[in-house]
Protein backbone atom coordinates (compact mmCIF):
# COMPACT_ATOMS: atom_id res chain seq x y z
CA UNK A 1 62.27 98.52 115.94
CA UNK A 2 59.48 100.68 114.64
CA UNK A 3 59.82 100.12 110.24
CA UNK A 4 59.83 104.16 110.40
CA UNK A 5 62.47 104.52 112.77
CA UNK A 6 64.30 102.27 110.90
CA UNK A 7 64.20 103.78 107.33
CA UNK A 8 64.67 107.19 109.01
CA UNK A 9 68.01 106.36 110.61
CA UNK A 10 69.23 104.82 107.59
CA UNK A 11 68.56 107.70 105.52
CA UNK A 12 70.13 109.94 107.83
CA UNK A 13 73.14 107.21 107.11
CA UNK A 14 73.03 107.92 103.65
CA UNK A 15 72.73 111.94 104.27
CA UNK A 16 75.62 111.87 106.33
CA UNK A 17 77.61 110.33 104.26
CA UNK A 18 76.74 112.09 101.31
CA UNK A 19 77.38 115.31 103.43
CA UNK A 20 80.87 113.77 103.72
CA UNK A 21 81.71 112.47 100.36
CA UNK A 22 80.48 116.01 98.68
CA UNK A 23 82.00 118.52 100.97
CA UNK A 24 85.31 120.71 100.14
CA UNK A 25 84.67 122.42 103.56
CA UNK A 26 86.31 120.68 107.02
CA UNK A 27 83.38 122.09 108.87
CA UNK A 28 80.88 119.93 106.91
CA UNK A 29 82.72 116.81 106.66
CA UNK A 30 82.78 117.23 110.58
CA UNK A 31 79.41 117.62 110.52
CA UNK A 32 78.48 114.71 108.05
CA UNK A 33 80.65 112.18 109.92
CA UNK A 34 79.07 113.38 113.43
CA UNK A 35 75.16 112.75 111.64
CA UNK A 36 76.99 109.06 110.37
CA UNK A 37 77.88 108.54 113.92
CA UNK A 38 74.47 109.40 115.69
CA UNK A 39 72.19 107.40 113.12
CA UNK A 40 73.59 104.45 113.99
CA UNK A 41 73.90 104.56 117.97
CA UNK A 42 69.87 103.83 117.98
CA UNK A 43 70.62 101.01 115.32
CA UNK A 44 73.61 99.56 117.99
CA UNK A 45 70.75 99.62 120.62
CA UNK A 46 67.52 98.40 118.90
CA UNK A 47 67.73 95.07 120.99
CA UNK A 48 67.69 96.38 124.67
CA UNK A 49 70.39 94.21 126.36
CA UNK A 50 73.13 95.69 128.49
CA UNK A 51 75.56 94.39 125.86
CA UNK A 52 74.12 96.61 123.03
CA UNK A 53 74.11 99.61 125.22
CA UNK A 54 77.75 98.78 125.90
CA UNK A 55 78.95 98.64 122.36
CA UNK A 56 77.24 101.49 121.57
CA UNK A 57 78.68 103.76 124.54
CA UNK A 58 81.87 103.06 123.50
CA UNK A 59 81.51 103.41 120.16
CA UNK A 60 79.99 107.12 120.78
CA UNK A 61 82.87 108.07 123.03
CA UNK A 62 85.28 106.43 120.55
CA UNK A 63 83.77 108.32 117.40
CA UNK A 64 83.75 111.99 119.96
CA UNK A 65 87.01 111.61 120.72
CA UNK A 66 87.87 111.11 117.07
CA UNK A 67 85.84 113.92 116.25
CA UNK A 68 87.30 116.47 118.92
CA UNK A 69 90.40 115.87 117.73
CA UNK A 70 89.60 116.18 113.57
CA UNK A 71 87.61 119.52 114.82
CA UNK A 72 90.60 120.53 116.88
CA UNK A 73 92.85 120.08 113.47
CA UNK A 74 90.80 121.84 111.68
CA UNK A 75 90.32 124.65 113.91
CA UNK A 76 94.14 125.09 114.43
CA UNK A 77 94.42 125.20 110.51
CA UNK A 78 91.58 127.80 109.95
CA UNK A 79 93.04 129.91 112.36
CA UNK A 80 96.86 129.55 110.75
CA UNK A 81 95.65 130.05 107.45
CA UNK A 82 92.34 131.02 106.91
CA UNK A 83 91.37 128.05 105.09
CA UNK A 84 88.68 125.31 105.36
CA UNK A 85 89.22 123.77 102.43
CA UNK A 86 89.56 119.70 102.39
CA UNK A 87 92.27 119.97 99.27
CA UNK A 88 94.68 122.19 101.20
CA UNK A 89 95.19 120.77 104.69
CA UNK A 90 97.16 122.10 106.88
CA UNK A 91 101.38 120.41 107.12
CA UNK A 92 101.10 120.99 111.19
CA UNK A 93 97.93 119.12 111.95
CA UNK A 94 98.32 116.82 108.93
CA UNK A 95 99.30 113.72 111.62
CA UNK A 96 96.41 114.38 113.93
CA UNK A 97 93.82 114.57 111.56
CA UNK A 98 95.56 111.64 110.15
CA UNK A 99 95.36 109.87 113.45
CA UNK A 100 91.61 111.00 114.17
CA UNK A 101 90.49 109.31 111.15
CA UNK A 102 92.35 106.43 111.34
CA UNK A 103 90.80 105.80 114.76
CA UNK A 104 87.48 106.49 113.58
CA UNK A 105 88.28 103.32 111.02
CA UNK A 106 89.80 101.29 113.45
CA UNK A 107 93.40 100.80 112.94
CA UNK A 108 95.51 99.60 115.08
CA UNK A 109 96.85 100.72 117.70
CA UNK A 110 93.64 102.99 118.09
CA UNK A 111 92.25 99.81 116.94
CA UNK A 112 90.50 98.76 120.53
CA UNK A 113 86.98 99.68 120.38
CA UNK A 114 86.29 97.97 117.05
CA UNK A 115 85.96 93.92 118.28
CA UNK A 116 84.48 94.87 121.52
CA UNK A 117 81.75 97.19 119.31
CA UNK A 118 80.96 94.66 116.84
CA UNK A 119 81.01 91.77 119.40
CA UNK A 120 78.12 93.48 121.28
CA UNK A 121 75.28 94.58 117.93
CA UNK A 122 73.54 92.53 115.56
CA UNK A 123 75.16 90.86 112.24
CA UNK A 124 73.19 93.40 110.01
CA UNK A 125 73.98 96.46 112.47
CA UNK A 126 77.74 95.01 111.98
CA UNK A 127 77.56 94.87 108.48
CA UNK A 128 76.85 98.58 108.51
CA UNK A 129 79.54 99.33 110.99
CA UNK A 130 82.36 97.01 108.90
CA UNK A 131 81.71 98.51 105.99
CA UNK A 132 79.64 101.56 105.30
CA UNK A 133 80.61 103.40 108.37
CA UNK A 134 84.32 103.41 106.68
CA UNK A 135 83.53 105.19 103.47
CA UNK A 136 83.32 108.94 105.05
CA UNK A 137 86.47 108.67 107.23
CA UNK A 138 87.74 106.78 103.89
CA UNK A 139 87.50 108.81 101.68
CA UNK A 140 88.66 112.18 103.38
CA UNK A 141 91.77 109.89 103.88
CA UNK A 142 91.98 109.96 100.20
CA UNK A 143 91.33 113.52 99.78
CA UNK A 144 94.43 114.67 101.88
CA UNK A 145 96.61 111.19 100.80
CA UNK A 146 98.97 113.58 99.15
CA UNK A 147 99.93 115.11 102.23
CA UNK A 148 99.63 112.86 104.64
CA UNK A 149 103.03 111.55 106.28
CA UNK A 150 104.19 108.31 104.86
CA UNK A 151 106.13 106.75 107.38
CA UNK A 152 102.85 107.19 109.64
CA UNK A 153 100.68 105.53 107.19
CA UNK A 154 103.56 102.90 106.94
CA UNK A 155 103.93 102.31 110.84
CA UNK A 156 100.00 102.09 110.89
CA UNK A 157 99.31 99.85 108.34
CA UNK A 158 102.41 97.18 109.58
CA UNK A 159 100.88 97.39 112.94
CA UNK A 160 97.21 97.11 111.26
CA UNK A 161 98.20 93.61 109.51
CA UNK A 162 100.32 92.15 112.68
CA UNK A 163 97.20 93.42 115.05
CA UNK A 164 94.90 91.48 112.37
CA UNK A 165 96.13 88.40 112.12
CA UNK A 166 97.48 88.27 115.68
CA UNK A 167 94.05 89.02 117.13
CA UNK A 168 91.63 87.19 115.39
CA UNK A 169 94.02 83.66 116.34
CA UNK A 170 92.26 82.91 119.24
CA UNK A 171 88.36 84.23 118.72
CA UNK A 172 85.71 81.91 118.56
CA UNK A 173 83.34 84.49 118.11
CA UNK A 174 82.53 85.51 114.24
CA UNK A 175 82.16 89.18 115.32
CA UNK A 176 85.42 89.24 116.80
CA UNK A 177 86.88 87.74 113.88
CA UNK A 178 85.51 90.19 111.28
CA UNK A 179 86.60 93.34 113.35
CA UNK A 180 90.14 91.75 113.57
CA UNK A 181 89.99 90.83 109.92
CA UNK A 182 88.85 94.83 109.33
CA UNK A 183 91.78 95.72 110.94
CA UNK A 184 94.06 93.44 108.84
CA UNK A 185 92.38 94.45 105.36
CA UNK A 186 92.28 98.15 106.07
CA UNK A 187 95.89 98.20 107.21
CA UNK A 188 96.72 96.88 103.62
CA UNK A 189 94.41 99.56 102.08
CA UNK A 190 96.58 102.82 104.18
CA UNK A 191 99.75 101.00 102.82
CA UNK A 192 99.63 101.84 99.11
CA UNK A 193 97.70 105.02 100.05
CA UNK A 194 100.49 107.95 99.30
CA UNK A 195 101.81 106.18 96.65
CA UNK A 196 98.29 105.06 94.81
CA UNK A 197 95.47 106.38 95.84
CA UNK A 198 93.74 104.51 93.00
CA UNK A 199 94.55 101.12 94.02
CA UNK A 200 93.68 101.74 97.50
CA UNK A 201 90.22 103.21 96.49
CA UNK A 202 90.37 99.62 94.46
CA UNK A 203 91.44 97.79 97.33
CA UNK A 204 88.84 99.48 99.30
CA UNK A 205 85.84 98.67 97.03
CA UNK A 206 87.05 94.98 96.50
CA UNK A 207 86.74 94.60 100.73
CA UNK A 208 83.29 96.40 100.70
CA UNK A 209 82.16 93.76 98.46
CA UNK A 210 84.03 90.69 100.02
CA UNK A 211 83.16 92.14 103.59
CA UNK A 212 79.27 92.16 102.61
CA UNK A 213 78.92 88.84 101.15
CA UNK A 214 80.52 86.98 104.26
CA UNK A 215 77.84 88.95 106.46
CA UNK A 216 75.12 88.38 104.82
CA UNK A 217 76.37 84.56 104.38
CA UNK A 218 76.23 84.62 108.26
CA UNK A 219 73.32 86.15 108.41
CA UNK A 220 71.61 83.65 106.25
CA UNK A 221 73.09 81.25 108.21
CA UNK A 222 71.88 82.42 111.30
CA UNK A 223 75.74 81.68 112.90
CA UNK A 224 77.61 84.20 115.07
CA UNK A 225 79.85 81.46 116.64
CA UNK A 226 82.40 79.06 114.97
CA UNK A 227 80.03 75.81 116.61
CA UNK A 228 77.26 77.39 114.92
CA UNK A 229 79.33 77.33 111.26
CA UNK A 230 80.15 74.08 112.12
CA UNK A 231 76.55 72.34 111.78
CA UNK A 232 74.99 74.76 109.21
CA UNK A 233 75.66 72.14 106.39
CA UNK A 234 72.76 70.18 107.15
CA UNK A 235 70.74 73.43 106.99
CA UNK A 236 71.83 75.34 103.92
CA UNK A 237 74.56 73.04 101.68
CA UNK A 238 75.11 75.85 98.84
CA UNK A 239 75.41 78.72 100.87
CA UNK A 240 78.12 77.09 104.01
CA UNK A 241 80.05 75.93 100.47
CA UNK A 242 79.91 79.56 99.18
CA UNK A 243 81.07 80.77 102.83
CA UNK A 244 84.03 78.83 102.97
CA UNK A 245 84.89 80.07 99.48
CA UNK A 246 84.29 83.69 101.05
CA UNK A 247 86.65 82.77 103.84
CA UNK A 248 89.75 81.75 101.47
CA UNK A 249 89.06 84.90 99.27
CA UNK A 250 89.64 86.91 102.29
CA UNK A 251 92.65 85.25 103.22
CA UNK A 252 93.69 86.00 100.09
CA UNK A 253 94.06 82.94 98.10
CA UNK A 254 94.44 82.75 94.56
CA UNK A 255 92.11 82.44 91.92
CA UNK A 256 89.35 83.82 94.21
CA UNK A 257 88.78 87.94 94.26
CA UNK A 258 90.83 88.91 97.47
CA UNK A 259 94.03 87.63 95.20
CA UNK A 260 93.56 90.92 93.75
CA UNK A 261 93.85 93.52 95.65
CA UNK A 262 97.24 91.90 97.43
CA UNK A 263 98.61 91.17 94.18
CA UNK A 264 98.27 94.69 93.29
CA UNK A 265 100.10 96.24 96.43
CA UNK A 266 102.81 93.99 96.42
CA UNK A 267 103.52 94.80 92.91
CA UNK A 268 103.17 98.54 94.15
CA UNK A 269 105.29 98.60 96.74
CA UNK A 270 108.34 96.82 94.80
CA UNK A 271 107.59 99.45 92.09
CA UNK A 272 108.28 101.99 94.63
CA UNK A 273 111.43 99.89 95.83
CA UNK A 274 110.08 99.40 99.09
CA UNK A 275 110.23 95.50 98.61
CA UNK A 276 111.28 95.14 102.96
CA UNK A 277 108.05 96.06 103.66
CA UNK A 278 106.27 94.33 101.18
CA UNK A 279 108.62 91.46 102.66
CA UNK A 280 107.13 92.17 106.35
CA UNK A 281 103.22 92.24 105.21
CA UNK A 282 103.29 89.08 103.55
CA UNK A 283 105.25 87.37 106.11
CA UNK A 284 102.33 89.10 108.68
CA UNK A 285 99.36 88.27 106.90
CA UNK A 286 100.24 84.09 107.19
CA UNK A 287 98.71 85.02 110.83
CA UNK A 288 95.56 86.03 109.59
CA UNK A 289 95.75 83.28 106.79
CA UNK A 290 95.87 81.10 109.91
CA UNK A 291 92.97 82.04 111.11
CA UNK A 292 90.94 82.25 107.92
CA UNK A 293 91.91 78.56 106.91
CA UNK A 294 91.08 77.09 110.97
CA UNK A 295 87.25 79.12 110.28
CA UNK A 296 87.46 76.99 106.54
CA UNK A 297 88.54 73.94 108.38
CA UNK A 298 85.36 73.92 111.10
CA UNK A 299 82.75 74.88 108.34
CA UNK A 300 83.33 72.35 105.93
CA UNK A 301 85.79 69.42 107.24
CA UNK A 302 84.51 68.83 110.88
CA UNK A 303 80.62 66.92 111.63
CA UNK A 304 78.37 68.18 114.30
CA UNK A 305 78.29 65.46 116.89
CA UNK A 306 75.22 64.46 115.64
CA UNK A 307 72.89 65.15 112.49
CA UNK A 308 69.17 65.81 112.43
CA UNK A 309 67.04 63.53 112.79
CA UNK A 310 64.37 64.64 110.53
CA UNK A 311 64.26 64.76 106.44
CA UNK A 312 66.82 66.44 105.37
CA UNK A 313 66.41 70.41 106.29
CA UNK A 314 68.15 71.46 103.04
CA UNK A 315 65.56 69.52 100.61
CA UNK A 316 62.72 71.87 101.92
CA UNK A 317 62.51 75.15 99.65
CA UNK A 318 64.56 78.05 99.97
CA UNK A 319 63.72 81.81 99.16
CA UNK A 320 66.29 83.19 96.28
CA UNK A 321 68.59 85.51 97.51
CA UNK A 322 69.28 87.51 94.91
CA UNK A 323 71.68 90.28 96.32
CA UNK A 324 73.55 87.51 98.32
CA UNK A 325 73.85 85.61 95.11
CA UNK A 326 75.04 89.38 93.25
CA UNK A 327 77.20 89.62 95.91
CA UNK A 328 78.95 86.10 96.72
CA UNK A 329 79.31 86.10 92.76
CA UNK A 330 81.76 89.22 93.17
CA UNK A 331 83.23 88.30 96.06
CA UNK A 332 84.69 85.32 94.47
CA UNK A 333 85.03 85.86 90.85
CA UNK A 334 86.69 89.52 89.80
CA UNK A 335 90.18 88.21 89.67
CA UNK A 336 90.18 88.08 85.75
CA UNK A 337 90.15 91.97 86.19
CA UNK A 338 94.13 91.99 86.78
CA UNK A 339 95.22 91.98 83.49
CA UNK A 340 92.97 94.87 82.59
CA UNK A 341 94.18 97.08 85.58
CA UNK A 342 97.73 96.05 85.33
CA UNK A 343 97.89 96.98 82.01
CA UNK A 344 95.92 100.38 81.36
């Protein structure tokens, strides 16, 4: 793609979102998530194979249908009321503007589009769709999480974290396996939302970060299947080590930085004496633990079956990656941070 093309569509990213993130007016966060959605169509389809053009057709007619609907909320509220403002939203069309951004995110069960999207664009492309293409639809979520309906966010975050785990069991393809493990992370995220929007801003941040490091790791890597994880040790030691490390902290394992933001929910939701549920999404995130650990297991405990033959790829030099060093670094170590949240 032409380098001018390029740095135009991702500043129209960045406007859109901006658009989003600053307005108090429905019409404008409309229109900001609607720029978001048409920057990064020619990004889906900068390699010209039937597969791109694919993902990126669906994705448009996922994202229009989203955005009828959120316009159609909106509309019905303006003309109730009289009101466009963000803070007051409307208590009829609360659950379908709910619903329209939670299927712009990718939850389940409007969760359908996302591995079949991601499956068909590029790792970096991806990386933009898993993780900065959430913030606008995000954070409106937090702007109405007062009045949203909690026993929607409740059935849609349980089915989020089942979907999660359940789908991403029998992928062999990395894509796949990140949109399912989206699904899973953001369903944990809507859980906490009505009764802490803090923590699930928190939450949210801490799988931006963790999401990031393990794409860029694959990108580095040059991997998008689980045979191609399986013989990068020969190429790059240090960085299939920090992978696997990446892998466990999204699973969740303690003392690594995805610890956190579980640790913090669960301790939410028996605070709010909800402790069945916070029963039912531990007991369905072991699924996606499953998965996680089998992706640990073929990166650093199985052998290609057979090595290089030349000197040893990994003694050549190797450019410093400084922002996938920043990044792994965070991605792994910001579980001291509990006490400090827990207790201010």
């Amino acid at each position: 793609m032409n380098p001018l093309a390029l740095i135009m569509f991702l500043i129209s990213l960045t406007i859109g979102t901006v658009i989003t993130l600053s307005s108090h007016h429905w019409l404008l966060a409309w229109i900001g998530l609607e720029i978001n959605t048409l920057a990064l169509l020619p990004l889906m389809t900068k390699t010209p194979h039937p597969r791109a053009i694919e993902a990126a057709t669906k994705y448009f007619l996922t994202q229009a249908a989203a955005s009828a609907l959120m316009l159609f909320s909106c509309l019905i509220n303006a003309l109730q009321t009289g009101e466009w403002s963000i803070n007051t939203p409307p208590d009829l069309m609360t659950n379908p503007l709910s619903i329209a951004l939670v299927m712009k995110l990718g939850l389940a069960p409007l969760h359908f589009w996302l591995p079949e999207v991601l499956q068909g664009i590029s790792l970096p492309t991806g990386l933009i769709l898993s993780t900065w293409q959430k913030i606008p639809p995000m954070a409106l979520l937090f702007q109405i999480s007062p009045h949203i309906n909690l026993n929607l966010m409740i059935i849609l975050s349980l089915a989020s974290i089942l979907i999660g785990g359940w789908g991403g069991i029998g992928q062999t393809q990395l894509r796949k396996i990140m949109a399912f493990s989206s699904i899973g992370h953001l369903g944990w995220i809507i859980l906490v939302l009505k009764f802490n929007p803090q923590l699930s801003l928190f939450s949210f941040i801490l799988y931006i970060i963790m999401t990031t490091a393990l794409f860029i790791s694959l990108i580095l890597l040059s991997s998008t299947k689980m045979s191609q994880i399986s013989t990068s040790w020969t190429k790059n030691p240090a960085m299939t080590a920090t992978t696997m490390l990446i892998l466990l902290s999204l699973a969740g394992l303690p003392p690594l930085t995805g610890f956190l933001p579980k640790l913090l929910i669960i301790l939410e939701l028996i605070k709010q004496n909800m402790g069945i549920f916070a029963t039912l999404t531990m007991l369905a995130s072991l699924l996606a633990l499953f998965f996680y650990l089998r992706l640990t297991y073929v990166i650093s405990l199985t052998l290609p079956p057979n090595s290089h033959n030349s000197s040893a790829i990994w003694r050549t030099s190797l450019k410093p990656y400084l922002m996938a060093t920043v990044i792994n670094v965070m991605a792994l170590a910001l579980l001291p941070l509990a006490p400090t949240i827990l207790f201010t």
